[in-house]
C-alpha atoms as a PDB file:
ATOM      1  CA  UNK A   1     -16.036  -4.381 -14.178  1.00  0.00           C
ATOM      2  CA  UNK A   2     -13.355  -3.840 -16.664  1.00  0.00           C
ATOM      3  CA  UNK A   3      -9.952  -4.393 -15.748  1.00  0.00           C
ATOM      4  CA  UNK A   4      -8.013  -1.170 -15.816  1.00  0.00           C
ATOM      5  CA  UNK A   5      -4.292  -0.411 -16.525  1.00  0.00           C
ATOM      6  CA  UNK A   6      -2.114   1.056 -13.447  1.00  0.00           C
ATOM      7  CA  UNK A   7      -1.257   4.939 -13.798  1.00  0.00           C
ATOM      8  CA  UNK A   8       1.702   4.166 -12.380  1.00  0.00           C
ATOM      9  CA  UNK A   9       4.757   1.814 -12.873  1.00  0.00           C
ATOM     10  CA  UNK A  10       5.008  -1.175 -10.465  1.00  0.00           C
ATOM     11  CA  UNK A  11       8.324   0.259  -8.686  1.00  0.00           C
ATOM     12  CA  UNK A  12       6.354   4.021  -8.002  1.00  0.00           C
ATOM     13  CA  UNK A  13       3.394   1.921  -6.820  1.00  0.00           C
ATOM     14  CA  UNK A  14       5.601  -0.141  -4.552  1.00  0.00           C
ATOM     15  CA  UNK A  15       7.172   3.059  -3.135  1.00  0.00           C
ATOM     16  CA  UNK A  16       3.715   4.794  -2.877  1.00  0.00           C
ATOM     17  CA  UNK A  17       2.131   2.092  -1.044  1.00  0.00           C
ATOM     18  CA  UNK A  18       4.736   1.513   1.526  1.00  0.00           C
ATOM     19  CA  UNK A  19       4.250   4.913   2.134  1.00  0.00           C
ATOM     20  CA  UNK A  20       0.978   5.206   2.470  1.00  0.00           C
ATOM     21  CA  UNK A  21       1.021   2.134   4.985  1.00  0.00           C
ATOM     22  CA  UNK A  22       3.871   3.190   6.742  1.00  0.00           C
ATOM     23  CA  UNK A  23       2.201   6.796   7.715  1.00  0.00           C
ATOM     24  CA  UNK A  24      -1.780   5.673   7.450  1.00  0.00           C
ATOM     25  CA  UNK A  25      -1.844   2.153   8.704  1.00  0.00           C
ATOM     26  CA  UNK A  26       0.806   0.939  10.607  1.00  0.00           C
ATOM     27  CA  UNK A  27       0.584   3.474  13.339  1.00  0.00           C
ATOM     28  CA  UNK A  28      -2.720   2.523  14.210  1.00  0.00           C
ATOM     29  CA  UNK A  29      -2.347  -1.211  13.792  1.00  0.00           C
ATOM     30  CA  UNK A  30      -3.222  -3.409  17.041  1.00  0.00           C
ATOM     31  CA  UNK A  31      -1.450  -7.121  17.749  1.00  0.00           C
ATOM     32  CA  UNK A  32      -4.419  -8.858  16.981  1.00  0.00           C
ATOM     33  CA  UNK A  33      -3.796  -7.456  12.917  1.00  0.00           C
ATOM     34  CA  UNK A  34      -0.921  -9.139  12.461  1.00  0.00           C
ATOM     35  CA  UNK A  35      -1.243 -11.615   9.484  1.00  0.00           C
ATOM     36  CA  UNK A  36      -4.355  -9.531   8.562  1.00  0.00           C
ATOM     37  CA  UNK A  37      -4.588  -8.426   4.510  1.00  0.00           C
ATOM     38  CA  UNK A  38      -4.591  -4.440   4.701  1.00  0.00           C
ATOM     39  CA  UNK A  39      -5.336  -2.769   1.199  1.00  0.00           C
ATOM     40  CA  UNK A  40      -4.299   0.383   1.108  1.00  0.00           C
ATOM     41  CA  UNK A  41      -5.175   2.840  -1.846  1.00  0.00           C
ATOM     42  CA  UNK A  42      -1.945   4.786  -2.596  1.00  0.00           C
ATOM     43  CA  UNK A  43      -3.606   8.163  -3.337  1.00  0.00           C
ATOM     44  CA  UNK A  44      -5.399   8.689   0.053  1.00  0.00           C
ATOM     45  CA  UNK A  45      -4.279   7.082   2.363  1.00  0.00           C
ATOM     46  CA  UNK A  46      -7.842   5.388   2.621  1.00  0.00           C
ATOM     47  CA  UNK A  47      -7.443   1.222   3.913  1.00  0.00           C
ATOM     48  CA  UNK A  48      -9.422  -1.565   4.937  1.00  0.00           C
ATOM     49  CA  UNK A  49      -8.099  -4.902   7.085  1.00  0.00           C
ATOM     50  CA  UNK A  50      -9.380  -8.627   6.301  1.00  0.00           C
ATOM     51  CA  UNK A  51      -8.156 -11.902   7.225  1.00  0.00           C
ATOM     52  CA  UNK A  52      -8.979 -11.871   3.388  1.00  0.00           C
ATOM     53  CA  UNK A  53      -7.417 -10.485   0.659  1.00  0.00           C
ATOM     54  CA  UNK A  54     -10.112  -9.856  -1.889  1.00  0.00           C
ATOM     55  CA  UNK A  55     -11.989  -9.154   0.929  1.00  0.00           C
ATOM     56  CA  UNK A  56     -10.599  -5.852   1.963  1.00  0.00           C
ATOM     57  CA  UNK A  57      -9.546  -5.104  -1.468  1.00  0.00           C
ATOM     58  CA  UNK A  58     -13.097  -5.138  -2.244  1.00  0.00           C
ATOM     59  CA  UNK A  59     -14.724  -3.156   0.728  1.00  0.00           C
ATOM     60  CA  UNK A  60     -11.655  -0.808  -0.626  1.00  0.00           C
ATOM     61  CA  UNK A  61     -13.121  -0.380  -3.773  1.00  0.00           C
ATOM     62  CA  UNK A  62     -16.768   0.134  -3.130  1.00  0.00           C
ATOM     63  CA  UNK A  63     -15.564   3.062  -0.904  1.00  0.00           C
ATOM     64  CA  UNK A  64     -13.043   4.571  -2.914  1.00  0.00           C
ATOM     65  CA  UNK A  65     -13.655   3.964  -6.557  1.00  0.00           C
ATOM     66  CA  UNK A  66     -11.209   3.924  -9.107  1.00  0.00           C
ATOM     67  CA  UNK A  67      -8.379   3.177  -6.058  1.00  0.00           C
ATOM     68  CA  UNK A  68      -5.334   2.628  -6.896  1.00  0.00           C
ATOM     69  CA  UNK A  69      -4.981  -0.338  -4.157  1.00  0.00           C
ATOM     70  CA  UNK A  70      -0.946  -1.824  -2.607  1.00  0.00           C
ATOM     71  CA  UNK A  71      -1.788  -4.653  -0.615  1.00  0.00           C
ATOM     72  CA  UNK A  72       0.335  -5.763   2.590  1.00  0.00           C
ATOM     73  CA  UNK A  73       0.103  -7.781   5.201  1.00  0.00           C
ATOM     74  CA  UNK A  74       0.007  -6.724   8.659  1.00  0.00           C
ATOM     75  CA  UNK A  75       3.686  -7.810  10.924  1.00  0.00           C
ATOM     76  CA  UNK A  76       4.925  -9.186   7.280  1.00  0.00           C
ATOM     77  CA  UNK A  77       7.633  -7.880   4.783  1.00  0.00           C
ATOM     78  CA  UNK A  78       5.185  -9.397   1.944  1.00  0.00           C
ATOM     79  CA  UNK A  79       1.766  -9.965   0.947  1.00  0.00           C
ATOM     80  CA  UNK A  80       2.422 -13.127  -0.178  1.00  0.00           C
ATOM     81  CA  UNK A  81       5.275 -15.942   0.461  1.00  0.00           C
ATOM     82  CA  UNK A  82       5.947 -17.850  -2.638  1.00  0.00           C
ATOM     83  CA  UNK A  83       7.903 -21.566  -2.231  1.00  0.00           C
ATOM     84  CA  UNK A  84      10.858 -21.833  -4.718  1.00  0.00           C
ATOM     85  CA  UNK A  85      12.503 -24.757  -6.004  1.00  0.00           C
ATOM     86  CA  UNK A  86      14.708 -26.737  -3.519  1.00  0.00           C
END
């Protein structure tokens, strides 16, 4: 599959998705989720949850094509925790 550009910038993306996980997702999240991938597609509201990212980013896709996917990570501020220079 051909990689595709964004329709939106970064910044509207980030503000979608929290959005769309704030009022889709995390009200129905359980404790056993946390640290759990959730792809959410910023459009509908539409998510799946893997201890995987490309994972539920894929499931994601083959359900909603053409999704326009913000990842998260359940009980974290981030996706993703990158180590900086000490």
């Amino acid at each position: 599959m051909p990689a595709t550009r964004p329709r939106r910038s970064i910044e509207e993306r980030a503000r979608l998705g929290e959005t769309a996980f704030d009022r889709h997702v995390k009200p129905l999240l359980r404790p056993d989720h946390d640290g759990l991938f959730v792809a959410v597609d910023i459009d509908t509201g539409e998510y799946e949850i893997d201890k995987s990212d490309l994972a539920a980013i894929s499931r994601l896709e083959d359900r909603v094509p053409g999704a326009e996917i913000w990842l998260m990570r359940a009980g974290h501020p981030t996706a993703y925790k990158f180590a900086g220079a000490r």
